[in-house]
Structures are given as structure tokens and as C-alpha cells.
C-alpha atoms as a PDB file:
ATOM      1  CA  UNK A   1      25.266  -0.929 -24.585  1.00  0.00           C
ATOM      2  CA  UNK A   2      22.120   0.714 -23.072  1.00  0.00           C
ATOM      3  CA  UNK A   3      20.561  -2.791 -22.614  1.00  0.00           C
ATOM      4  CA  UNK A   4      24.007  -4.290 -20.816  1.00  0.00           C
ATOM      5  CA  UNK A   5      23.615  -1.046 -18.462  1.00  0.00           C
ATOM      6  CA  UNK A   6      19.951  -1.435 -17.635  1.00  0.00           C
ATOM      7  CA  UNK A   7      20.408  -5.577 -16.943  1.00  0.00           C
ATOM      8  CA  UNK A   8      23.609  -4.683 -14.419  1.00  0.00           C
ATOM      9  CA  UNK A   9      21.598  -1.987 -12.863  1.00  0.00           C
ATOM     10  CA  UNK A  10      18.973  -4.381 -12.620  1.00  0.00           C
ATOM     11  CA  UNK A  11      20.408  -6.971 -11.389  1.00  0.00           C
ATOM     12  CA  UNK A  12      22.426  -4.844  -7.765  1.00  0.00           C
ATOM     13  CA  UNK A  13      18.721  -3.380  -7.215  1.00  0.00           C
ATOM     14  CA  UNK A  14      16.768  -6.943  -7.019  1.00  0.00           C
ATOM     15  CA  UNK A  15      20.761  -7.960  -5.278  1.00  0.00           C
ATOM     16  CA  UNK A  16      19.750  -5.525  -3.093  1.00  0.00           C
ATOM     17  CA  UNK A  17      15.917  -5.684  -2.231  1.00  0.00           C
ATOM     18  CA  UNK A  18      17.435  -9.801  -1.778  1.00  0.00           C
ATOM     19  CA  UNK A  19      19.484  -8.261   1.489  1.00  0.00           C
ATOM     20  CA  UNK A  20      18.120  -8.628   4.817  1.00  0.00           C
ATOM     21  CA  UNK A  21      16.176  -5.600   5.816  1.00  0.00           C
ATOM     22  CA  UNK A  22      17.314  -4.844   9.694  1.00  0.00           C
ATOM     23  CA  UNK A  23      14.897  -2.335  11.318  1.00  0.00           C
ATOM     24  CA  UNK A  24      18.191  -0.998  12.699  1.00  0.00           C
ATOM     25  CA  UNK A  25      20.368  -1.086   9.730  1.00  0.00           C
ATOM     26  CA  UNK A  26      20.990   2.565   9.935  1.00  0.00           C
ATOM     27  CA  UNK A  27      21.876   3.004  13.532  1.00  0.00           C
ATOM     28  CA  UNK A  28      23.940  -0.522  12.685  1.00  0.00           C
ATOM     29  CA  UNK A  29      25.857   1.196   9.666  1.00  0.00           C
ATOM     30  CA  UNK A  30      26.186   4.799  11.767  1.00  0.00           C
ATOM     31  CA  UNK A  31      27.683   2.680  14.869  1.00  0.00           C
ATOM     32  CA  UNK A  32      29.939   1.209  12.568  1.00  0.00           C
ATOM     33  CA  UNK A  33      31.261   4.643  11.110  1.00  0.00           C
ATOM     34  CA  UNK A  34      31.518   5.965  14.539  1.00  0.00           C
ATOM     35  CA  UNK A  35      33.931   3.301  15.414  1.00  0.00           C
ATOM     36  CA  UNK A  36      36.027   3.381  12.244  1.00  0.00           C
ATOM     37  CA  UNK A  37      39.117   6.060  12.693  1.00  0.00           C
ATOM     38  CA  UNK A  38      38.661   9.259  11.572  1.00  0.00           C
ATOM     39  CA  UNK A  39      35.095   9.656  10.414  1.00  0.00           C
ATOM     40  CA  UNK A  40      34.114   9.022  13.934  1.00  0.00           C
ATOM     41  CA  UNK A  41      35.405  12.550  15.329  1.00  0.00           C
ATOM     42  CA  UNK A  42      33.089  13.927  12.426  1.00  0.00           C
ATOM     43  CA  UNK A  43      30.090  13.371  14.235  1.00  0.00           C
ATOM     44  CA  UNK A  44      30.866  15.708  16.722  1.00  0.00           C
ATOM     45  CA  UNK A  45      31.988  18.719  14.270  1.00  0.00           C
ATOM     46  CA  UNK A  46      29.189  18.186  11.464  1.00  0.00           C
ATOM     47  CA  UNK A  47      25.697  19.588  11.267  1.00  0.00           C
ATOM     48  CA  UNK A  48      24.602  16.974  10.107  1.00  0.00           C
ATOM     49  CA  UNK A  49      24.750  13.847   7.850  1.00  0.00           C
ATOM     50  CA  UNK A  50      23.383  11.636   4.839  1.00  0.00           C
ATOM     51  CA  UNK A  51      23.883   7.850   5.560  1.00  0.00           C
ATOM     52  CA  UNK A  52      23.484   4.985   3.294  1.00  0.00           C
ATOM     53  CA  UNK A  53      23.705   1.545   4.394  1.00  0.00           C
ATOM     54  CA  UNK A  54      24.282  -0.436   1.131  1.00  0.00           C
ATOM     55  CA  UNK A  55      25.048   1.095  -1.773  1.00  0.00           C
ATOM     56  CA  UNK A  56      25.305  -1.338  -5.428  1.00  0.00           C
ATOM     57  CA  UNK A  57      27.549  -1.001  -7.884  1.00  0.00           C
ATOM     58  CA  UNK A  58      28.684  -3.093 -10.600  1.00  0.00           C
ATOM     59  CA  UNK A  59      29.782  -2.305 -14.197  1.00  0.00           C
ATOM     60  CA  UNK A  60      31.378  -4.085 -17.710  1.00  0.00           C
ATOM     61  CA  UNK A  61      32.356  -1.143 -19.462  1.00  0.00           C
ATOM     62  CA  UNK A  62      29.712   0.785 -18.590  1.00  0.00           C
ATOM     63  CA  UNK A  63      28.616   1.315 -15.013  1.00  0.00           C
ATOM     64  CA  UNK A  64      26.110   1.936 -12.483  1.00  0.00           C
ATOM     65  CA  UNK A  65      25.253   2.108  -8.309  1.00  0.00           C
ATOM     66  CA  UNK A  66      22.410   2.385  -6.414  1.00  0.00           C
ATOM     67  CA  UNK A  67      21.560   2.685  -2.949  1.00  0.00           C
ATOM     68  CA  UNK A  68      18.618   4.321  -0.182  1.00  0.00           C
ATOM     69  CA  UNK A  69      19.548   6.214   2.600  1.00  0.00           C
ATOM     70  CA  UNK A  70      18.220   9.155   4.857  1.00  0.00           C
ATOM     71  CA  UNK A  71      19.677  12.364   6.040  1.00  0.00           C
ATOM     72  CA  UNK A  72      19.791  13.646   9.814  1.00  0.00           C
ATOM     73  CA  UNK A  73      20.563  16.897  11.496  1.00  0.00           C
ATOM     74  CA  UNK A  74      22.037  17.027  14.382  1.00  0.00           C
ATOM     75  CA  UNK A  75      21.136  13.390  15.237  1.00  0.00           C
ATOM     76  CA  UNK A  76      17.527  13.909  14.197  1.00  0.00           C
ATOM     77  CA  UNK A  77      16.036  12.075  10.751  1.00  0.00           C
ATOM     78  CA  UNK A  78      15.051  14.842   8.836  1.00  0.00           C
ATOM     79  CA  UNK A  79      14.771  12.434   5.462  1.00  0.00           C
ATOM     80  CA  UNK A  80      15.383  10.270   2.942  1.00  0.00           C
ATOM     81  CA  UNK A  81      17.664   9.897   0.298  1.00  0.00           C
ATOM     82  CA  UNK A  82      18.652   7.884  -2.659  1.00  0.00           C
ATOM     83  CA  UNK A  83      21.515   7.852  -4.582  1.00  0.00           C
ATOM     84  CA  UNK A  84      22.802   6.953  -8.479  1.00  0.00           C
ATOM     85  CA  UNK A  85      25.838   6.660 -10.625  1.00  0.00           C
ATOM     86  CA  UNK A  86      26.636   6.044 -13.969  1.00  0.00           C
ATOM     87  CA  UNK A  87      30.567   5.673 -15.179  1.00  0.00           C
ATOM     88  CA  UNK A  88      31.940   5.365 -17.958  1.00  0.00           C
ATOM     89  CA  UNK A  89      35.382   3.980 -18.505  1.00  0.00           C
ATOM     90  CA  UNK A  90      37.440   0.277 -17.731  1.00  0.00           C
ATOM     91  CA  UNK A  91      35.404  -1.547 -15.225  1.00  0.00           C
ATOM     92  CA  UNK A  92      34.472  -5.215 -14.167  1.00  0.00           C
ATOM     93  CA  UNK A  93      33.340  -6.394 -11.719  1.00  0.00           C
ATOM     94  CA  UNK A  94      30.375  -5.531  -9.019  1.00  0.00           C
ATOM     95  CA  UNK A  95      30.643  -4.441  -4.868  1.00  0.00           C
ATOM     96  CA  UNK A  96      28.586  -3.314  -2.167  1.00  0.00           C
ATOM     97  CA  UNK A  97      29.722  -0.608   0.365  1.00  0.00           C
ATOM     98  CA  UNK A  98      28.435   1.550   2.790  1.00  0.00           C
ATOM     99  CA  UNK A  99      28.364   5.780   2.295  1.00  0.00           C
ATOM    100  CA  UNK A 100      28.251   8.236   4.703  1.00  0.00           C
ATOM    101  CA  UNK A 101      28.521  12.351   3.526  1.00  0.00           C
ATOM    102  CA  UNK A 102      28.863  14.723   6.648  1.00  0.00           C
ATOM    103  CA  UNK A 103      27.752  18.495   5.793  1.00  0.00           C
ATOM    104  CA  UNK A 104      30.259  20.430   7.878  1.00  0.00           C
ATOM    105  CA  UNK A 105      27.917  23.765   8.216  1.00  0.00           C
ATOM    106  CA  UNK A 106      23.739  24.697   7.596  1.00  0.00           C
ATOM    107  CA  UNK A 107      24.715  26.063   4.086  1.00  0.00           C
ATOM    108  CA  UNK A 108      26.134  22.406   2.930  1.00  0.00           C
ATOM    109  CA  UNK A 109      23.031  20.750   4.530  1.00  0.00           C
ATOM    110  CA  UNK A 110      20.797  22.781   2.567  1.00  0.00           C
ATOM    111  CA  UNK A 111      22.507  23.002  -0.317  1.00  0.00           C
ATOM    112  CA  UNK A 112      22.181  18.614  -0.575  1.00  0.00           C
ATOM    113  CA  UNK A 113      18.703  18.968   0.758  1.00  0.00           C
ATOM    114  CA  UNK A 114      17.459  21.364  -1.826  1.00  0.00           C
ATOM    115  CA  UNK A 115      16.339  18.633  -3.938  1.00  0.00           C
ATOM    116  CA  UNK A 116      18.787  17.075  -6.628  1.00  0.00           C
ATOM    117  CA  UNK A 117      22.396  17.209  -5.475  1.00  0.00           C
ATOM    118  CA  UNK A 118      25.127  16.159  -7.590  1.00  0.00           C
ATOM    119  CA  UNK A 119      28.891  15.354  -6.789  1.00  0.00           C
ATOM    120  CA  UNK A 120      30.967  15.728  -9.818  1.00  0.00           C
ATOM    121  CA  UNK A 121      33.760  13.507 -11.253  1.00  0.00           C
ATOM    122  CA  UNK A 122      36.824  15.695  -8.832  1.00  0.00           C
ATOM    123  CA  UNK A 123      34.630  14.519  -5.583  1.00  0.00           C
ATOM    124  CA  UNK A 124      35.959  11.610  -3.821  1.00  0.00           C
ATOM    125  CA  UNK A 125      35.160   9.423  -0.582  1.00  0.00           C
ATOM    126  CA  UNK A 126      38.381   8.272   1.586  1.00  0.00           C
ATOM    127  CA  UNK A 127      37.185   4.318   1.779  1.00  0.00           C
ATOM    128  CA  UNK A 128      38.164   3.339   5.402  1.00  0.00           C
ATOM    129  CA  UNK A 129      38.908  -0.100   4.992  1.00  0.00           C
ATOM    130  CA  UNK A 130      41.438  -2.425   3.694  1.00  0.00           C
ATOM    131  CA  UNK A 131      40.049  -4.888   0.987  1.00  0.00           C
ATOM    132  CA  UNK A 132      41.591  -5.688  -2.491  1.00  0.00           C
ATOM    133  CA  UNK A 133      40.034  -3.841  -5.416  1.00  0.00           C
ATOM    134  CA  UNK A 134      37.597  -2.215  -3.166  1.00  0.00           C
ATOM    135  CA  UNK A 135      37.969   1.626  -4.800  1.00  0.00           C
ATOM    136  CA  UNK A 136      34.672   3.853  -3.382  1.00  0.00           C
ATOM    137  CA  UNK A 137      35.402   7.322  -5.194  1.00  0.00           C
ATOM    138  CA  UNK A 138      33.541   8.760  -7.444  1.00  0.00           C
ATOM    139  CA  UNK A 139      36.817   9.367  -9.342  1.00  0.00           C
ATOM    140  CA  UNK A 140      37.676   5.927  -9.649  1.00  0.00           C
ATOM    141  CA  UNK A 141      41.042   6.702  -7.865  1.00  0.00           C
ATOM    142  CA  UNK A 142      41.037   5.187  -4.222  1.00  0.00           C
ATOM    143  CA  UNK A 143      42.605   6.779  -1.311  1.00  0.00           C
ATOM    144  CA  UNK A 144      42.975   3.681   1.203  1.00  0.00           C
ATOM    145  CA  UNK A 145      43.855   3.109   4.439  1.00  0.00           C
ATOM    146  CA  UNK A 146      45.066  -0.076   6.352  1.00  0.00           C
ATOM    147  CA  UNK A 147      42.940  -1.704   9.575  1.00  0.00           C
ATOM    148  CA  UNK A 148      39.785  -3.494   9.738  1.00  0.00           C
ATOM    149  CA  UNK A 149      36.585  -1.529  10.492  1.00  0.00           C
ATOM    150  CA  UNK A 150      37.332  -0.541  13.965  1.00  0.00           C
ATOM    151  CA  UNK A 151      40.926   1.139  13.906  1.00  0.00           C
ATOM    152  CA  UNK A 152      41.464   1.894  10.276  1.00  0.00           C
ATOM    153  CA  UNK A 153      43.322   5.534  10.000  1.00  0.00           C
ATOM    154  CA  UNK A 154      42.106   7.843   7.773  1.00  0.00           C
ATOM    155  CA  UNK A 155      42.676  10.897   5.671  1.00  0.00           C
ATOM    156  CA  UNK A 156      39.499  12.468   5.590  1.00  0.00           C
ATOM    157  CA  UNK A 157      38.224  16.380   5.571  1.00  0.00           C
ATOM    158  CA  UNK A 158      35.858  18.721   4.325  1.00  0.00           C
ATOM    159  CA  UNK A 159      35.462  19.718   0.738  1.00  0.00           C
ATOM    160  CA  UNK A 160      33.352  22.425   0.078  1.00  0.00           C
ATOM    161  CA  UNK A 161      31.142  21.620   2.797  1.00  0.00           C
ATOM    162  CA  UNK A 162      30.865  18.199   2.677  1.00  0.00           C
ATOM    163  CA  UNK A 163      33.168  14.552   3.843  1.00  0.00           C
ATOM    164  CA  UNK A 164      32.252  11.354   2.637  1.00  0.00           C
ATOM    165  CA  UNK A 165      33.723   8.696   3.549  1.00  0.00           C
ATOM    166  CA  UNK A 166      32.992   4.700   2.926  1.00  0.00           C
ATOM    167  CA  UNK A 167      33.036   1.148   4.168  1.00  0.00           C
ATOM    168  CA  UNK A 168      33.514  -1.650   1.496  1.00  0.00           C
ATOM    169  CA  UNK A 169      31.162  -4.337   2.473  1.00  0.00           C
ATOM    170  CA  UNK A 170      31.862  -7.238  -0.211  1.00  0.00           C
ATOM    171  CA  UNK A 171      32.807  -7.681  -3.785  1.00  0.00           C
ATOM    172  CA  UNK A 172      35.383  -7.283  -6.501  1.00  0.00           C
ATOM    173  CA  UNK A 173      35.584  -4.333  -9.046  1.00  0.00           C
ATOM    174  CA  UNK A 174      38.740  -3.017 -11.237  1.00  0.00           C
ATOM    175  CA  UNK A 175      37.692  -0.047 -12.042  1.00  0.00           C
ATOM    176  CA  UNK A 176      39.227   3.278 -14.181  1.00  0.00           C
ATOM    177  CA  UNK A 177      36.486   4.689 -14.737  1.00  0.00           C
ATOM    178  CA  UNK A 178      35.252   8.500 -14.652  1.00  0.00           C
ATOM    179  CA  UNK A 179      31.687   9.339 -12.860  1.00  0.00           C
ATOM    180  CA  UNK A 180      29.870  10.924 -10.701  1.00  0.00           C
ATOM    181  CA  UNK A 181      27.073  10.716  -7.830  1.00  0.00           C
ATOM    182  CA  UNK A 182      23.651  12.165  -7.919  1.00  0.00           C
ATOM    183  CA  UNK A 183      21.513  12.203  -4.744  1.00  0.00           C
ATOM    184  CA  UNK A 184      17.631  12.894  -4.636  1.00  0.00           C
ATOM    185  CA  UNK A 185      16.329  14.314  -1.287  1.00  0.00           C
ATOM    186  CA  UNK A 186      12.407  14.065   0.288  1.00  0.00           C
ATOM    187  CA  UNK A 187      11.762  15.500   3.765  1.00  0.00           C
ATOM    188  CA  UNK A 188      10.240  13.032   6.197  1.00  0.00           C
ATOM    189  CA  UNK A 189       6.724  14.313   6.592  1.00  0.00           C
ATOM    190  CA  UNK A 190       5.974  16.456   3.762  1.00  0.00           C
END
């Protein structure tokens, strides 16, 4: 079972280093977040933000994501990011989606900054568009919304600090599945 995880993991990682690399891709993927419903108003009220452009998954049985991304404060890059998941549970299938997590106040900034953050299974990400088996919580539950990328309505708010919310990008995964999301943190510059 180990081996099937490491090969699927694997294989969305060299998927993903396959992608084109856009020296803009984050300002591209923020932009794009800014102009989908709700999570757009968040840039105004949050102290900052963690943003990740493509984020992996896939999973038979056992399952696993991956993506890079970098954390700013109050518009400014402050650094990078990466973040992993392992689930366990009914799954098939493999996607790609965009993540970003807003950190409502300092204290929820620092507390994902301080190294090696983890979101438990009871976290979950509103996904913000409309596309068939395209679930982006950590729960495995989704909480959809109807509308493309530019006027889809959504539910979102803070939870202890923090909002994430996703775009699905491509893909098809059935998923019931519990997991969560770990993030790793490195200030730029240090």
C-alpha cells in the first residue's frame, strides 16, 4: 500500500514540475481569487495570506497532494510555503486546484508561520467553483457554489483565524475520504 502511495505521489509532483512555470503565476492565481465572489472582499479584511497556485492530488484508496506556495503580509512576500496531505478513506481519481488561506489577525499569521502548521480533519476550504466531483476540503465533504470563476457566490469566513478557500483547476476525484493538511513555512531571506 506504501508503494501505491509513494508512485501516486510521485507521479502529481513530476505532473506538476511538467506545468508551465509563469513568472507571474502567483499574481495570475491571486487576480483570479480577487475576482471570484466572496474571497475577493477578504483581501481587504485579512492580514495577510498563504497562496498556492497548483496544488496535486490524486489517490486509490490511499491518498496524497502536493503543492508550493508563498505567504504575504499585507501585500508584501514574506515567504514560502509548501503544503502535503495524506487521506485515508474511498478515493479515485486525481485533480489539480488552486489554495488560498487568509489569516484574519497577526496571531493567525504567526501561528502558520511558526514553522509546521497543520489543519486537522474538521478544517475545510469553501471551493468557489462549479465542476463535477471537484471536492477541495480537507474533510472530504464539499461545500460548493454555482458560477464560473468570476461571479461564483460563496459561503466563506473565518475559523479560528484563518479562511481558505479554493479554485478547482482540472480533474476528476470521488472522494470520502478523512485527512488533513500540513504546511511547512521558510522566511524569504533568512
Amino acid at each position: 500500500m506504501r508503494q501505491h502511495l509513494k508512485l501516486i505521489i510521485a507521479f502529481f509532483l513530476f505532473a506538476l514540475s511538467a506545468l508551465p512555470a509563469w513568472a507571474d503565476e502567483y499574481a495570475d492565481t491571486v487576480s483570479i481569487f480577487k475576482n471570484a465572489g466572496e474571497s475577493g472582499t477578504f483581501f481587504q479584511k485579512s492580514r495577510g495570506y498563504a497562496i498556492f497556485p497548483t496544488v496535486g492530488k490524486g489517490g486509490v484508496g490511499v491518498g496524497g497532494a502536493y503543492g508550493k506556495g508563498r505567504v504575504y503580509e499585507q501585500g508584501k512576500h514574506i515567504g514560502d510555503t509548501s503544503v502535503s496531505q495524506l487521506s485515508v478513506g474511498f478515493q479515485l481519481g486525481g485533480q489539480a486546484y488552486s489554495q488560498i488561506i487568509f489569516f484574519e489577525d497577526e496571531r493567525a499569521l504567526k501561528e502558520f508561520t511558526s514553522g509546521n502548521f497543520e489543519f486537522g480533519a474538521e478544517a475545510s476550504a469553501v471551493a468557489i467553483t462549479a465542476a463535477a466531483g471537484a471536492k477541495a476540503s480537507t474533510t472530504g465533504s464539499s461545500a460548493g457554489a454555482s458560477g464560473g470563476k468570476k461571479d461564483a457566490a460563496t459561503a466563506g469566513k473565518y475559523h479560528k483565524g484563518m479562511a481558505t478557500f479554493t479554485v478547482a483547476k482540472g480533474g476528476l476525484m470521488y472522494e470520502a475520504s478523512v485527512s488533513g493538511q500540513k504546511f511547512t513555512y521558510k522566511a524569504v531571506g533568512r
